[in-house]
Protein backbone atom coordinates (compact mmCIF):
# COMPACT_ATOMS: atom_id res chain seq x y z
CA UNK A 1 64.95 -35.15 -36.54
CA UNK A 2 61.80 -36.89 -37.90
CA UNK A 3 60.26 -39.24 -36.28
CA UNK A 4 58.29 -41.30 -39.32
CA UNK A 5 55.91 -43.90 -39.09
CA UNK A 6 54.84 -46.66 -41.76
CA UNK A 7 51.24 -47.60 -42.83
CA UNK A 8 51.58 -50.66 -45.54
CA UNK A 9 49.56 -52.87 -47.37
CA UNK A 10 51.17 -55.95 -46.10
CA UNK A 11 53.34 -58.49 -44.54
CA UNK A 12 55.96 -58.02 -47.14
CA UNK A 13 55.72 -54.45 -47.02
CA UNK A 14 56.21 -54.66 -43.36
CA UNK A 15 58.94 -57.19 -43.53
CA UNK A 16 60.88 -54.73 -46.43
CA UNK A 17 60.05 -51.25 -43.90
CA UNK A 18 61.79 -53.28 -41.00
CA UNK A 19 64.90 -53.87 -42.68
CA UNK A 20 65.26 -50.43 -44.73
CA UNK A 21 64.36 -48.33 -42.19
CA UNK A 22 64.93 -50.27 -38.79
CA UNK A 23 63.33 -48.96 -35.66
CA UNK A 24 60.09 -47.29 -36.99
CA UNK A 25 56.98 -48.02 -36.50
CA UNK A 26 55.41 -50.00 -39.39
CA UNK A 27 51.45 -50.78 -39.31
CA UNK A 28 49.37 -52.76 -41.31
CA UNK A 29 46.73 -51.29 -43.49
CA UNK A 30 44.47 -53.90 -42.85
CA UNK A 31 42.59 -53.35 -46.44
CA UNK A 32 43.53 -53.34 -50.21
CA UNK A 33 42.56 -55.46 -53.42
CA UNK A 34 41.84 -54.15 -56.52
CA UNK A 35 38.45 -53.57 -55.50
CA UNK A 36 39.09 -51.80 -53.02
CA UNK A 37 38.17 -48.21 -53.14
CA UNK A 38 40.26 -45.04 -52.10
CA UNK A 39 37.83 -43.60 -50.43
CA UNK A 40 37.71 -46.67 -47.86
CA UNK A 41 41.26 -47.06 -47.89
CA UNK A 42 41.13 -43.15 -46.56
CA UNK A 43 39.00 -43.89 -43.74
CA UNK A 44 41.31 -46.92 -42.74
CA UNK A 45 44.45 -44.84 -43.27
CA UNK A 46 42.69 -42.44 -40.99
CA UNK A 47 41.84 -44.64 -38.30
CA UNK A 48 45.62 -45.37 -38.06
CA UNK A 49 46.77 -41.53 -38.22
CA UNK A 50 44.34 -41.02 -35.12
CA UNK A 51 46.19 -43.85 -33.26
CA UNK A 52 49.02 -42.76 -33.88
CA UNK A 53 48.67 -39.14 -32.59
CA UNK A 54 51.52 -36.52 -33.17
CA UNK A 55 53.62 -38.83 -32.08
CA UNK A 56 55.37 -39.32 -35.47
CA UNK A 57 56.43 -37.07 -38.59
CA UNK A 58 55.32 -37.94 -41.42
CA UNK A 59 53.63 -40.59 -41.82
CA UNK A 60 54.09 -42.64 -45.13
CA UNK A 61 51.91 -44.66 -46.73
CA UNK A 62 52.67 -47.31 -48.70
CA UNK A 63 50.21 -49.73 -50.73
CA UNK A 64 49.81 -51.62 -54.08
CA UNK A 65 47.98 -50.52 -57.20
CA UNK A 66 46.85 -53.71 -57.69
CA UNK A 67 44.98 -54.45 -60.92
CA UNK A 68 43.05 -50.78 -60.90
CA UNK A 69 42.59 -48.65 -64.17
CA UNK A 70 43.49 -45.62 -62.75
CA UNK A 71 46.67 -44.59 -62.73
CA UNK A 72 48.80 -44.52 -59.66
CA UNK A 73 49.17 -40.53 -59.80
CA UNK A 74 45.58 -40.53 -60.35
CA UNK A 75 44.86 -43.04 -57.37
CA UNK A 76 47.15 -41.02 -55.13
CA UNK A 77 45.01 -37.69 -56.42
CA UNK A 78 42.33 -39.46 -55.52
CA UNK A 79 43.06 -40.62 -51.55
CA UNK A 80 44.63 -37.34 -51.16
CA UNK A 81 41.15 -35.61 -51.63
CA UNK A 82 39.74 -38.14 -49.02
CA UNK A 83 41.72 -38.02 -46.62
CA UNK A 84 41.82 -33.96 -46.77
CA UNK A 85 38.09 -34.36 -46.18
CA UNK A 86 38.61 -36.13 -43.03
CA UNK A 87 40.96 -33.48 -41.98
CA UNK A 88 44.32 -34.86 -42.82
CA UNK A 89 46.54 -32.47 -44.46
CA UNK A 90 48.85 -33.32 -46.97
CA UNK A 91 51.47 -32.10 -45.37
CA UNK A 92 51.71 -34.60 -43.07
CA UNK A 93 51.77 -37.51 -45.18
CA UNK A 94 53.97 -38.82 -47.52
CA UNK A 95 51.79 -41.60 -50.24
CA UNK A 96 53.90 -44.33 -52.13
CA UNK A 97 51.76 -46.45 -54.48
CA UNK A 98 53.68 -49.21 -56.23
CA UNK A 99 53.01 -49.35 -59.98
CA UNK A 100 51.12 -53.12 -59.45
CA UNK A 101 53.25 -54.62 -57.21
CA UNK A 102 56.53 -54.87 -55.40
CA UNK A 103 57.41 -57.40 -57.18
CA UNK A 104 57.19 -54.84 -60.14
CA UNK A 105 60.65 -53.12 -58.46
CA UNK A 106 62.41 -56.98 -58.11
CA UNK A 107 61.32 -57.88 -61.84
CA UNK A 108 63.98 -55.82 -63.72
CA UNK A 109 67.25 -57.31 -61.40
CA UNK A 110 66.24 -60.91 -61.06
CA UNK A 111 68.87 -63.09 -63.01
CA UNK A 112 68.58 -66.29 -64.04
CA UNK A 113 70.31 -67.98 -61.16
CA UNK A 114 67.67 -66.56 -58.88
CA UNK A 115 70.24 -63.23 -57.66
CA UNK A 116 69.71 -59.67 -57.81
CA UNK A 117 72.21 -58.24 -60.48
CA UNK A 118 71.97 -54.42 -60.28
CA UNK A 119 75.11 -53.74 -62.17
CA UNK A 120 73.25 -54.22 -65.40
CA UNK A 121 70.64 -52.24 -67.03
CA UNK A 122 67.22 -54.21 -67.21
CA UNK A 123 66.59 -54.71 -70.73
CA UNK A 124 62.90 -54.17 -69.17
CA UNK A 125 61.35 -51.88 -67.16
CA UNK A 126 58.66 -53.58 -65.04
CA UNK A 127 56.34 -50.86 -64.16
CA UNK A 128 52.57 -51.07 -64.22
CA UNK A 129 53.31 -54.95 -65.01
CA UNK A 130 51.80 -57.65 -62.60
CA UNK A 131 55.27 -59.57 -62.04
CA UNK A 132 54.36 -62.08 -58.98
CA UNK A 133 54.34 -65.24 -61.59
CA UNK A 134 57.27 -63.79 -63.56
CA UNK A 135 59.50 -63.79 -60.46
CA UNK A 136 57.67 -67.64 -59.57
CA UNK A 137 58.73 -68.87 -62.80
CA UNK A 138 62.21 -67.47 -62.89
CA UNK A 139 63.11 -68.73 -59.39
CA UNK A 140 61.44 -72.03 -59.88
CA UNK A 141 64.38 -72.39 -63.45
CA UNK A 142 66.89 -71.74 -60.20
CA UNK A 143 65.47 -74.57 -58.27
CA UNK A 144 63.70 -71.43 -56.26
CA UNK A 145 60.54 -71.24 -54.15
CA UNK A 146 59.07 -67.71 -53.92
CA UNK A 147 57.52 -67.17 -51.04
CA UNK A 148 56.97 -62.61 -50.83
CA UNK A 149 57.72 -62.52 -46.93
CA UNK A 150 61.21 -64.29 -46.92
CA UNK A 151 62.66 -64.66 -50.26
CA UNK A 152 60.70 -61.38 -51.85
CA UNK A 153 61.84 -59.54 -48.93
CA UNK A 154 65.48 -60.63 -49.60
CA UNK A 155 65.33 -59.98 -53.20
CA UNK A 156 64.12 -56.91 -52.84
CA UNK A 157 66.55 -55.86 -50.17
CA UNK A 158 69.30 -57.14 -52.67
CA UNK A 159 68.78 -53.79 -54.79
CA UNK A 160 70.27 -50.40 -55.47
CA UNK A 161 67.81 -48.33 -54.85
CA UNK A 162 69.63 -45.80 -57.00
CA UNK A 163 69.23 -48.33 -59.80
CA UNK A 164 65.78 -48.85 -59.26
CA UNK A 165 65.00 -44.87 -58.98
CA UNK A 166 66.62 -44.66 -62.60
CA UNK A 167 63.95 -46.68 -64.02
CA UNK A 168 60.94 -46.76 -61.84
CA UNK A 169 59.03 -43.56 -61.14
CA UNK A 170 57.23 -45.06 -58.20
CA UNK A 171 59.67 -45.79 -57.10
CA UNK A 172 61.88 -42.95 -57.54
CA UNK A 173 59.08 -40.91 -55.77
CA UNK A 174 59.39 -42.92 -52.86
CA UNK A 175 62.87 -42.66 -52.10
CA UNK A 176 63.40 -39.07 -53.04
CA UNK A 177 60.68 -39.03 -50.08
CA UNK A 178 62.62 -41.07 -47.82
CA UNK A 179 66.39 -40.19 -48.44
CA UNK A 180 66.71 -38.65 -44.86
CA UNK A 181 64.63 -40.99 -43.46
CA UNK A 182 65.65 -44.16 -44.26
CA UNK A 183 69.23 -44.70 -44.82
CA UNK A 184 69.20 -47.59 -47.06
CA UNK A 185 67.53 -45.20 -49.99
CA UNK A 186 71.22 -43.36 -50.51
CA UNK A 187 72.75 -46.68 -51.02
């Protein structure tokens, strides 16, 4: 049985990995921004993999693409090459880069009462879209304060991850990487 471990970009992230996949070991990244380079954010992710020895199979890698250019597939290209320089393979890792945000997953399902509604199809598909003030604006109509590590972390727990799969490839990527990992992707 695999025994994964969790390197994410933040608090939220964290928050969301605890819940999904409860009992593994999450850690922080401890860098990313959109100025942020992959080549740094390969030497931090490799700082981690060190730490964490062979203690855990595989190790995924979650992070946001922020407000780059490059495409995720591109970015993830990109730290692949890195972190092969510095020896890790890419066997052992699985990489999950979030087309802008989280928040670009919750976007699609938010209703107008401030609930997740994953029985309807979004009439719009999120991805690549910087949707932090979207979700502020539509929880604030519901009398809503958004703060990412409580009420982000429920909304995004609220999903189907099936749903979201459908129409997010990001997303889809990450949970046809973590469907025997994490038992919350098969709902």
């Amino acid at each position: 049985m695999a025994d994964p471990a969790f390197i994410v970009e933040g608090k939220q992230e964290k928050l969301v990995i605890n819940r999904i996949c409860p009992g593994k070991r999450v850690i922080l990244l401890g860098i990313n921004n959109s100025d942020v380079e992959m080549k740094a954010i390969a030497t931090r992710i490799y700082a981690h993999f060190q730490n964490l020895g062979n203690r855990h199979h595989p190790v995924v890698v979650i992070f946001d693409r922020e407000k780059r250019n490059k495409s995720c597939d591109s970015l993830n290209t990109e730290l692949r090459f890195h972190l092969n320089k510095l020896g890790i393979k890419e066997d052992q890792l699985i990489i999950c880069i979030a087309d802008r945000s989280l928040e670009s997953w919750i976007a699609p399902f938010l209703q107008d009462d401030g609930s997740i509604n994953t029985n309807l199809v979004p009439q719009k598909n999120y991805e690549g879209i910087v949707c932090e003030s979207i979700i502020i604006r539509q929880l604030r109509k519901a009398n809503i304060d958004y703060d990412k590590t409580t009420v982000g972390v429920d909304l995004f727990c609220s999903i189907s991850p099936k749903k979201l799969a459908e129409i997010s490839p990001s997303f889809s990527q990450l949970r046809k990487a973590l469907l025997d990992i994490c038992h919350w992707m098969n709902m």
